[in-house]
C-alpha atoms as a PDB file:
ATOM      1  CA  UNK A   1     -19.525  16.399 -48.155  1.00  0.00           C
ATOM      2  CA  UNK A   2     -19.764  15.870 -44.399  1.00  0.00           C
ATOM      3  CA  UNK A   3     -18.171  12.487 -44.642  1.00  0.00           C
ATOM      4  CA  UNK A   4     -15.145  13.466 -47.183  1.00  0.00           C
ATOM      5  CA  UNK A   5     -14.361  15.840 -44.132  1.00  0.00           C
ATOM      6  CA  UNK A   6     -14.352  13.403 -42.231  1.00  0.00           C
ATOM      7  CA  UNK A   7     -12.493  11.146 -44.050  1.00  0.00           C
ATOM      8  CA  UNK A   8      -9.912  13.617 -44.960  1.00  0.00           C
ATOM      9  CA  UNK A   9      -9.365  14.304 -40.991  1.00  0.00           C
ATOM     10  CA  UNK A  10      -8.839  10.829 -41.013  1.00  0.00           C
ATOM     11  CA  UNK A  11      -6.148  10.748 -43.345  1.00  0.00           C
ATOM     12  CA  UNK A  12      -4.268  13.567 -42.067  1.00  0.00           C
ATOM     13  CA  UNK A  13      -4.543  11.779 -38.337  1.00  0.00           C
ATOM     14  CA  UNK A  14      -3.041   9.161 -39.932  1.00  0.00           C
ATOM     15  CA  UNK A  15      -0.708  10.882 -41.802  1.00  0.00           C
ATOM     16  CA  UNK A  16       0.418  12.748 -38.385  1.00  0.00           C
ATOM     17  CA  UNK A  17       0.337   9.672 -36.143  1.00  0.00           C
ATOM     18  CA  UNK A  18       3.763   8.531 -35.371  1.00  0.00           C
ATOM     19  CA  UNK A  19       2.540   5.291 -34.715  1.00  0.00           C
ATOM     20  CA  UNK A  20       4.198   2.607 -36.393  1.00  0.00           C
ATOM     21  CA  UNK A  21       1.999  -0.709 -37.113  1.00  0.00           C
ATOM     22  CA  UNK A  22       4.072  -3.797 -37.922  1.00  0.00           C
ATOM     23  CA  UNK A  23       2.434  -6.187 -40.492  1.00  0.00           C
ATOM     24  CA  UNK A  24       5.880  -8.485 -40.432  1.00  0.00           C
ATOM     25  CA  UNK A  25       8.824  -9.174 -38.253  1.00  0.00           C
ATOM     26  CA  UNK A  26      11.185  -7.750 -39.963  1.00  0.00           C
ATOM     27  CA  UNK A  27       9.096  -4.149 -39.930  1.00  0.00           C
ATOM     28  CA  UNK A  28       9.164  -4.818 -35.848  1.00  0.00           C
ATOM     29  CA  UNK A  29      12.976  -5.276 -35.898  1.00  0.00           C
ATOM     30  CA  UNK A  30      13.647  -2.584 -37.717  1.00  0.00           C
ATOM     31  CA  UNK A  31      12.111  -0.297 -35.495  1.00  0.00           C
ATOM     32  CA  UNK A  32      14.502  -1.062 -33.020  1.00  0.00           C
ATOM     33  CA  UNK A  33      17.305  -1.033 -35.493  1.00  0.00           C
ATOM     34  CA  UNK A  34      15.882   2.577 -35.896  1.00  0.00           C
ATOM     35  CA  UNK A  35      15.703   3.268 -32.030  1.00  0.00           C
ATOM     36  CA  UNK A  36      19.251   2.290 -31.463  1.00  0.00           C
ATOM     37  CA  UNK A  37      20.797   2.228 -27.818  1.00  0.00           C
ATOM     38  CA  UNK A  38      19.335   5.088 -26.204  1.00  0.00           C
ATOM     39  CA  UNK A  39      15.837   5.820 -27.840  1.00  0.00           C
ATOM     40  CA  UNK A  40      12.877   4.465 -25.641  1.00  0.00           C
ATOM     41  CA  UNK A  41      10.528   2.105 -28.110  1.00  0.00           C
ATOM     42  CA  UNK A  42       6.579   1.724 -26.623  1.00  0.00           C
ATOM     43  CA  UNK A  43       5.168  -1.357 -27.977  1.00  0.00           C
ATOM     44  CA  UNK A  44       1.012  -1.541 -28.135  1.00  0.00           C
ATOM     45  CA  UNK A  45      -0.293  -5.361 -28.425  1.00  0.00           C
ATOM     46  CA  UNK A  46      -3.543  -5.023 -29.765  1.00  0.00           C
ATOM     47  CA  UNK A  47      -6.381  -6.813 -32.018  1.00  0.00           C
ATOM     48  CA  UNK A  48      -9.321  -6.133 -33.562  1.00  0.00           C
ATOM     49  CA  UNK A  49     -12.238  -7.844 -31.909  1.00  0.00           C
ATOM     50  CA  UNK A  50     -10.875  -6.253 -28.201  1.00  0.00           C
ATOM     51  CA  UNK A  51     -12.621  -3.384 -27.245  1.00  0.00           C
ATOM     52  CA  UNK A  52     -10.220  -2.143 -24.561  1.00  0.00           C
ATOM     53  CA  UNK A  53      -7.421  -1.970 -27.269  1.00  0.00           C
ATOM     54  CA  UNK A  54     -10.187   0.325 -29.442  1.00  0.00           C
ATOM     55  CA  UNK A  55     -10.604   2.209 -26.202  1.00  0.00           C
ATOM     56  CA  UNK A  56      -6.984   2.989 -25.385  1.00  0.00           C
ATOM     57  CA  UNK A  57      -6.088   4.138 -29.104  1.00  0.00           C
ATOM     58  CA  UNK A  58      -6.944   7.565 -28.536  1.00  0.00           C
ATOM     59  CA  UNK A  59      -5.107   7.917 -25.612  1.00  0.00           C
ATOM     60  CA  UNK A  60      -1.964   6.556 -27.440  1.00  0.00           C
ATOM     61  CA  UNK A  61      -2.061   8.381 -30.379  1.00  0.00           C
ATOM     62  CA  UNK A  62      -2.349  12.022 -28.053  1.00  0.00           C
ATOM     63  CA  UNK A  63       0.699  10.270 -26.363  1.00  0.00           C
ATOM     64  CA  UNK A  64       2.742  10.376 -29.805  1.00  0.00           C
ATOM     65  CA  UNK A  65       1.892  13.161 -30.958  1.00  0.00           C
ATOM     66  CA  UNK A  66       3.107  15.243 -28.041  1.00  0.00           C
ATOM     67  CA  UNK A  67       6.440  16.613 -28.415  1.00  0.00           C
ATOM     68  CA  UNK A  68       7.182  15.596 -24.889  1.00  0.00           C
ATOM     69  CA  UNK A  69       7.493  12.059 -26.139  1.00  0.00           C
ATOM     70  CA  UNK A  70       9.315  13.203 -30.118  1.00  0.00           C
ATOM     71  CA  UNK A  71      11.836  10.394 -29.381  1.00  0.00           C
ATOM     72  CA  UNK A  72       9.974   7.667 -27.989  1.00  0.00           C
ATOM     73  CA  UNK A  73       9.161   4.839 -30.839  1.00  0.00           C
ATOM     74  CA  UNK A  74       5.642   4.557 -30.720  1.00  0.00           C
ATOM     75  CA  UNK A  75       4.176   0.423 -32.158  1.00  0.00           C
ATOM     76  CA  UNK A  76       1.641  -1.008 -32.617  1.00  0.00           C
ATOM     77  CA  UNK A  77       1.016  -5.117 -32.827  1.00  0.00           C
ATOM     78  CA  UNK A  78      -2.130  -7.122 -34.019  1.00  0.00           C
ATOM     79  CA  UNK A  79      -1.462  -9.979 -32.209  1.00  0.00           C
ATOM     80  CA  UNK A  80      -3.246 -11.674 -34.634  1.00  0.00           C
ATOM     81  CA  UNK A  81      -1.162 -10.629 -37.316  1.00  0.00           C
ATOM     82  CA  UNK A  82       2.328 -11.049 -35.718  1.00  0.00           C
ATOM     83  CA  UNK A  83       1.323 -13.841 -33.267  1.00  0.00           C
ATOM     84  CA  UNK A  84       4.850 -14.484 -33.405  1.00  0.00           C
ATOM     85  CA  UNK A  85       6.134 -11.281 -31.999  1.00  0.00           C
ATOM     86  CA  UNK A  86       3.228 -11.246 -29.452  1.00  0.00           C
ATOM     87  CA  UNK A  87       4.388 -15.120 -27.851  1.00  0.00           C
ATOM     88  CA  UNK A  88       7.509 -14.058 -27.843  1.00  0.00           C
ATOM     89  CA  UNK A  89       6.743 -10.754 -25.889  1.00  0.00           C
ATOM     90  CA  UNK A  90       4.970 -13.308 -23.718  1.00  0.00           C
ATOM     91  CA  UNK A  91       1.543 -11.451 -24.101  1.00  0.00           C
ATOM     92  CA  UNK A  92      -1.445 -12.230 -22.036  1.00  0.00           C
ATOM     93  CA  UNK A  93      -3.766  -9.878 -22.449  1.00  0.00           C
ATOM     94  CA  UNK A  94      -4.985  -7.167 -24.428  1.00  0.00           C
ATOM     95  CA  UNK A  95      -4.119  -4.344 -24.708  1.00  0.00           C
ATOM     96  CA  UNK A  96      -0.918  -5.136 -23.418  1.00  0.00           C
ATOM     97  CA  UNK A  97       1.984  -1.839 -23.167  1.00  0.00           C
ATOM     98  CA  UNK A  98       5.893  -3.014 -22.801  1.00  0.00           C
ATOM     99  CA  UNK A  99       8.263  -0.494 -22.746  1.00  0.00           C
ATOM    100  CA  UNK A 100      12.096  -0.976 -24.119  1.00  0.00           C
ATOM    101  CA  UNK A 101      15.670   0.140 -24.694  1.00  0.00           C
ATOM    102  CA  UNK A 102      18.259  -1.453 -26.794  1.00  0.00           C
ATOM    103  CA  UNK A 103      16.503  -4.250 -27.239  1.00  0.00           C
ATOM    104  CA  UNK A 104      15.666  -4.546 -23.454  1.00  0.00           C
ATOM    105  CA  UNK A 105      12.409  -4.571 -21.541  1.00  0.00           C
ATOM    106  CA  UNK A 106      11.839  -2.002 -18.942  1.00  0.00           C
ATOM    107  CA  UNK A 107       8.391  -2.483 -17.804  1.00  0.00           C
ATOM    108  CA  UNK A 108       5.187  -3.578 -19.157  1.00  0.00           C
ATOM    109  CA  UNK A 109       1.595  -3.154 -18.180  1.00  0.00           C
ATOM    110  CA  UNK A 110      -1.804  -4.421 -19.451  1.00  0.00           C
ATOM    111  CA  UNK A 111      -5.539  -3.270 -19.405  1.00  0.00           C
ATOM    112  CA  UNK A 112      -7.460   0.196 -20.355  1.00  0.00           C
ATOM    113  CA  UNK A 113      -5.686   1.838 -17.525  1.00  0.00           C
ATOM    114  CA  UNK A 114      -4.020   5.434 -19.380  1.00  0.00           C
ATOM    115  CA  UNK A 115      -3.098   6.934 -16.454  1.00  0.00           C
ATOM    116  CA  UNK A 116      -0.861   4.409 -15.972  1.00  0.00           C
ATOM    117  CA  UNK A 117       0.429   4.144 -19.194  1.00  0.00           C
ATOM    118  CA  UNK A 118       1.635   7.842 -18.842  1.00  0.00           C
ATOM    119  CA  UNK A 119       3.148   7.410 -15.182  1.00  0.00           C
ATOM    120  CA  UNK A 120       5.542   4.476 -16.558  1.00  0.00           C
ATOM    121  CA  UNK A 121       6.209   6.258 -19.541  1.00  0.00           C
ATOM    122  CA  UNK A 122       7.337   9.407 -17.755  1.00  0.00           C
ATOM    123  CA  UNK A 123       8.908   7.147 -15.412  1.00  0.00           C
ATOM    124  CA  UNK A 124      11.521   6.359 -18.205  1.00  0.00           C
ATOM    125  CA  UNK A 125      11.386   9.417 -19.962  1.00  0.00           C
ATOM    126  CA  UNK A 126      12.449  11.622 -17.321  1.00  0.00           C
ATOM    127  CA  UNK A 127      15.347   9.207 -16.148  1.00  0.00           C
ATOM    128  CA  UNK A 128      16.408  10.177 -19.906  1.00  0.00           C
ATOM    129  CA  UNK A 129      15.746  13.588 -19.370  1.00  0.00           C
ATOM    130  CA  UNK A 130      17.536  13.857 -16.153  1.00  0.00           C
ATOM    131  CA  UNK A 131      20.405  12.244 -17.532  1.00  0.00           C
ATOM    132  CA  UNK A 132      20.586  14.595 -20.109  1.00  0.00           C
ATOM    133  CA  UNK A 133      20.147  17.229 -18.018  1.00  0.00           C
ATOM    134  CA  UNK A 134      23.528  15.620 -16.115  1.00  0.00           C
ATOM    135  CA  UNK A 135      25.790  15.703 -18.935  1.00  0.00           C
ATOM    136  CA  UNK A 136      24.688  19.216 -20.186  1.00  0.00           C
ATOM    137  CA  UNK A 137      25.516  20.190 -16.408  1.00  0.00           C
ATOM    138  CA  UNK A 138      29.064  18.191 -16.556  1.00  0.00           C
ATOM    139  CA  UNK A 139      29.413  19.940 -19.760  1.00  0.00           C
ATOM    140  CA  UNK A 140      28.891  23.280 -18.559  1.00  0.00           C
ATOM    141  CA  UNK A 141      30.981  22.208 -15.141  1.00  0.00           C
ATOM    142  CA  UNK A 142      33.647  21.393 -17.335  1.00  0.00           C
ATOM    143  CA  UNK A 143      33.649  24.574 -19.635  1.00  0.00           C
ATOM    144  CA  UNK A 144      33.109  26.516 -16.561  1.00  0.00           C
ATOM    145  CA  UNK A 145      36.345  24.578 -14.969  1.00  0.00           C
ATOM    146  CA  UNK A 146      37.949  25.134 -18.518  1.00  0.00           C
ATOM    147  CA  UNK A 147      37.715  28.421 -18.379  1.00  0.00           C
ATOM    148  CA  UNK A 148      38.150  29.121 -14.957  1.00  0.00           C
ATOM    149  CA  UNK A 149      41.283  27.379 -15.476  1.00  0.00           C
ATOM    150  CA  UNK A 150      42.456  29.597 -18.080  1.00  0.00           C
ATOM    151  CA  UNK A 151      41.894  32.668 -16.022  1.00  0.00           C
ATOM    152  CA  UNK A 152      43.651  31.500 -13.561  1.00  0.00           C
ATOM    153  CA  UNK A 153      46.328  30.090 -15.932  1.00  0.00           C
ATOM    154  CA  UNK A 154      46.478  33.852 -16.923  1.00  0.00           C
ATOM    155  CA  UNK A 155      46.544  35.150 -13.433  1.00  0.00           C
ATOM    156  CA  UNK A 156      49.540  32.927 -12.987  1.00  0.00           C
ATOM    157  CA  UNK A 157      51.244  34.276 -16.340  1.00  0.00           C
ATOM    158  CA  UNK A 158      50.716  38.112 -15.104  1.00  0.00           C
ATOM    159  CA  UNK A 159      52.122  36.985 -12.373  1.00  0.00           C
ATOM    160  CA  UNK A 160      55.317  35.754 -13.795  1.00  0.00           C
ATOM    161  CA  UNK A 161      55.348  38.503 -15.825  1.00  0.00           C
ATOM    162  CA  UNK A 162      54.877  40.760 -12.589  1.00  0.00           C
ATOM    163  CA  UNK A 163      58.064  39.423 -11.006  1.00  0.00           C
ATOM    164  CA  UNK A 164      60.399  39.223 -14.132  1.00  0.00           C
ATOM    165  CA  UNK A 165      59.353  42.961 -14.407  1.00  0.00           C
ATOM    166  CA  UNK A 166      60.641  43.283 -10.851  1.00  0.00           C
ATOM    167  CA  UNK A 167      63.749  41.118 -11.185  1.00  0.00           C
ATOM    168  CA  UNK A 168      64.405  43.221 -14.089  1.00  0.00           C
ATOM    169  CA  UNK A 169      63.869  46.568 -12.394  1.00  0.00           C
ATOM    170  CA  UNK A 170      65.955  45.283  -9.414  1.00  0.00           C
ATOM    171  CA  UNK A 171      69.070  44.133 -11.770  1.00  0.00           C
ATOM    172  CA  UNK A 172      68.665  47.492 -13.603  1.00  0.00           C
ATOM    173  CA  UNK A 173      68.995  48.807 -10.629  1.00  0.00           C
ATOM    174  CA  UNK A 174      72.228  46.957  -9.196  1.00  0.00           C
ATOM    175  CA  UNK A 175      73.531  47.660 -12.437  1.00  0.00           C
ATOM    176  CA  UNK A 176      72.952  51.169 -12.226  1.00  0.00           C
ATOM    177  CA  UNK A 177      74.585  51.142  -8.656  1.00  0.00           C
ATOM    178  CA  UNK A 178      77.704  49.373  -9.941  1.00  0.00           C
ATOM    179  CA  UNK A 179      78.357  51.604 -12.403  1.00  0.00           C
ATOM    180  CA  UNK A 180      77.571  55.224 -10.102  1.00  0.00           C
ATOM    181  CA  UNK A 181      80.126  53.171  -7.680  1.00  0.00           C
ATOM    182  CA  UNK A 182      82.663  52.496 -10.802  1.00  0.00           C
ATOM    183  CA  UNK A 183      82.759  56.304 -11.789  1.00  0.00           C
ATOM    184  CA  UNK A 184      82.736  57.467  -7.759  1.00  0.00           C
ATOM    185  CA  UNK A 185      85.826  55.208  -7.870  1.00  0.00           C
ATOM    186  CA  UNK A 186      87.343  56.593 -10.737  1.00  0.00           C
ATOM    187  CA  UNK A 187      87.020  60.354  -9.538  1.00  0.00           C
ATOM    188  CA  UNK A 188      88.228  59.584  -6.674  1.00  0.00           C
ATOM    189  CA  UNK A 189      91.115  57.574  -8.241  1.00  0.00           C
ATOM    190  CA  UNK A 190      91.289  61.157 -10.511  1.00  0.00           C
ATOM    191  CA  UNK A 191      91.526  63.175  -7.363  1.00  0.00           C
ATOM    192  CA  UNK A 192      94.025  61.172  -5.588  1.00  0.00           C
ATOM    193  CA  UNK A 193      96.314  61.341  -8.311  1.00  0.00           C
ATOM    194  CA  UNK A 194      95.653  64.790  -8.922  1.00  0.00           C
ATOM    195  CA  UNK A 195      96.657  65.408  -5.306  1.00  0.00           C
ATOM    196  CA  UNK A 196      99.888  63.701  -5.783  1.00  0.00           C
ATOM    197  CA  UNK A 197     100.557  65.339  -8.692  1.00  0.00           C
ATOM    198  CA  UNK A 198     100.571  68.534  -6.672  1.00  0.00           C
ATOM    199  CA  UNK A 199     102.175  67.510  -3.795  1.00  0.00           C
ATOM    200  CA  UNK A 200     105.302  66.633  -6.176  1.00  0.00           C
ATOM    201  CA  UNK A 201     105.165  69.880  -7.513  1.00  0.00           C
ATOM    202  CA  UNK A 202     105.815  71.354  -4.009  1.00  0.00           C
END
């Protein structure tokens, strides 16, 4: 019973590792096909018979499954497998980490050595991060500019509403003038004539 435990642990490690092993080259390819531009991809060079490569499996496998890393590529070579892929990474020794983006190598390291493995991942990782964090800030600079601008775009328009209220109190206003000076003229037109009438009369 102990050991079906066991193995069942096993399985469901396996089942939650995000750890891709290539067995051909066209599995490694498409892995970066997968990654695209921007995802980084962490390639492990391993084999068997190396002890140092048994060693640093652990380590790895914590590194995947943390959602710190949830879009980091995680492989894994046997370089005796994919010899191929390994001479053409230019691997010397095992285990051997290299780091990439679109296709491109960023930095590599070799040995048993996971603290290091974690410093140039998070090397990487938080340059993504950061740059992230840089366009949600220009993003929010710009929505705050956006909106700012429409506030003050709406300042402006009470504004011009402000002052054609005021033109159009002040022409009410000559308008009303003209017309108390049109009927002052009239009565005194009225009066005048009213004046002369009388005068003729005497």
């Amino acid at each position: 019973m102990a050991v079906r435990r066991r193995a069942g642990s096993a399985r469901k490690m396996m089942a939650f590792s995000r750890i891709v092993t290539c067995h051909t080259e066209e599995e490694y390819a498409k892995v970066f096909r997968k990654a695209g531009e921007k995802d980084l991809v962490l390639v492990e060079f391993v084999a068997g018979w190396s002890t140092s490569s048994k060693n640093m499996a652990p380590y790895l496998n914590t590194l995947a499954k943390s959602p710190e890393y949830k879009k980091v590529h995680f492989v894994r070579v046997d370089m005796e497998a994919l010899r191929s892929v390994a001479e053409k990474a230019n691997v010397k020794a095992l285990p051997t980490y290299q780091l990439y983006r679109n296709g491109e190598k960023l930095e590599e390291m070799s040995g048993a050595m996971p603290a290091k493995l974690v410093a140039m991942l998070k090397t990487h990782h938080v340059k993504d991060k950061k740059a992230g964090t840089g366009k949600l800030i220009g993003l929010v600079a710009g929505l705050l500019l956006g909106i700012f601008g429409l506030l003050k775009l709406k300042d402006q328009i009470e504004e011009w509403e402000a002052e054609e209220e005021e033109r159009a109190a002040i022409a009410e206003a000559e308008e009303e003038a003209r017309r108390l000076a049109e009927e002052e003229a009239k009565e005194r037109a009225r009066q005048a004539r009213a004046r002369a009438q009388q005068a003729t009369k005497v």
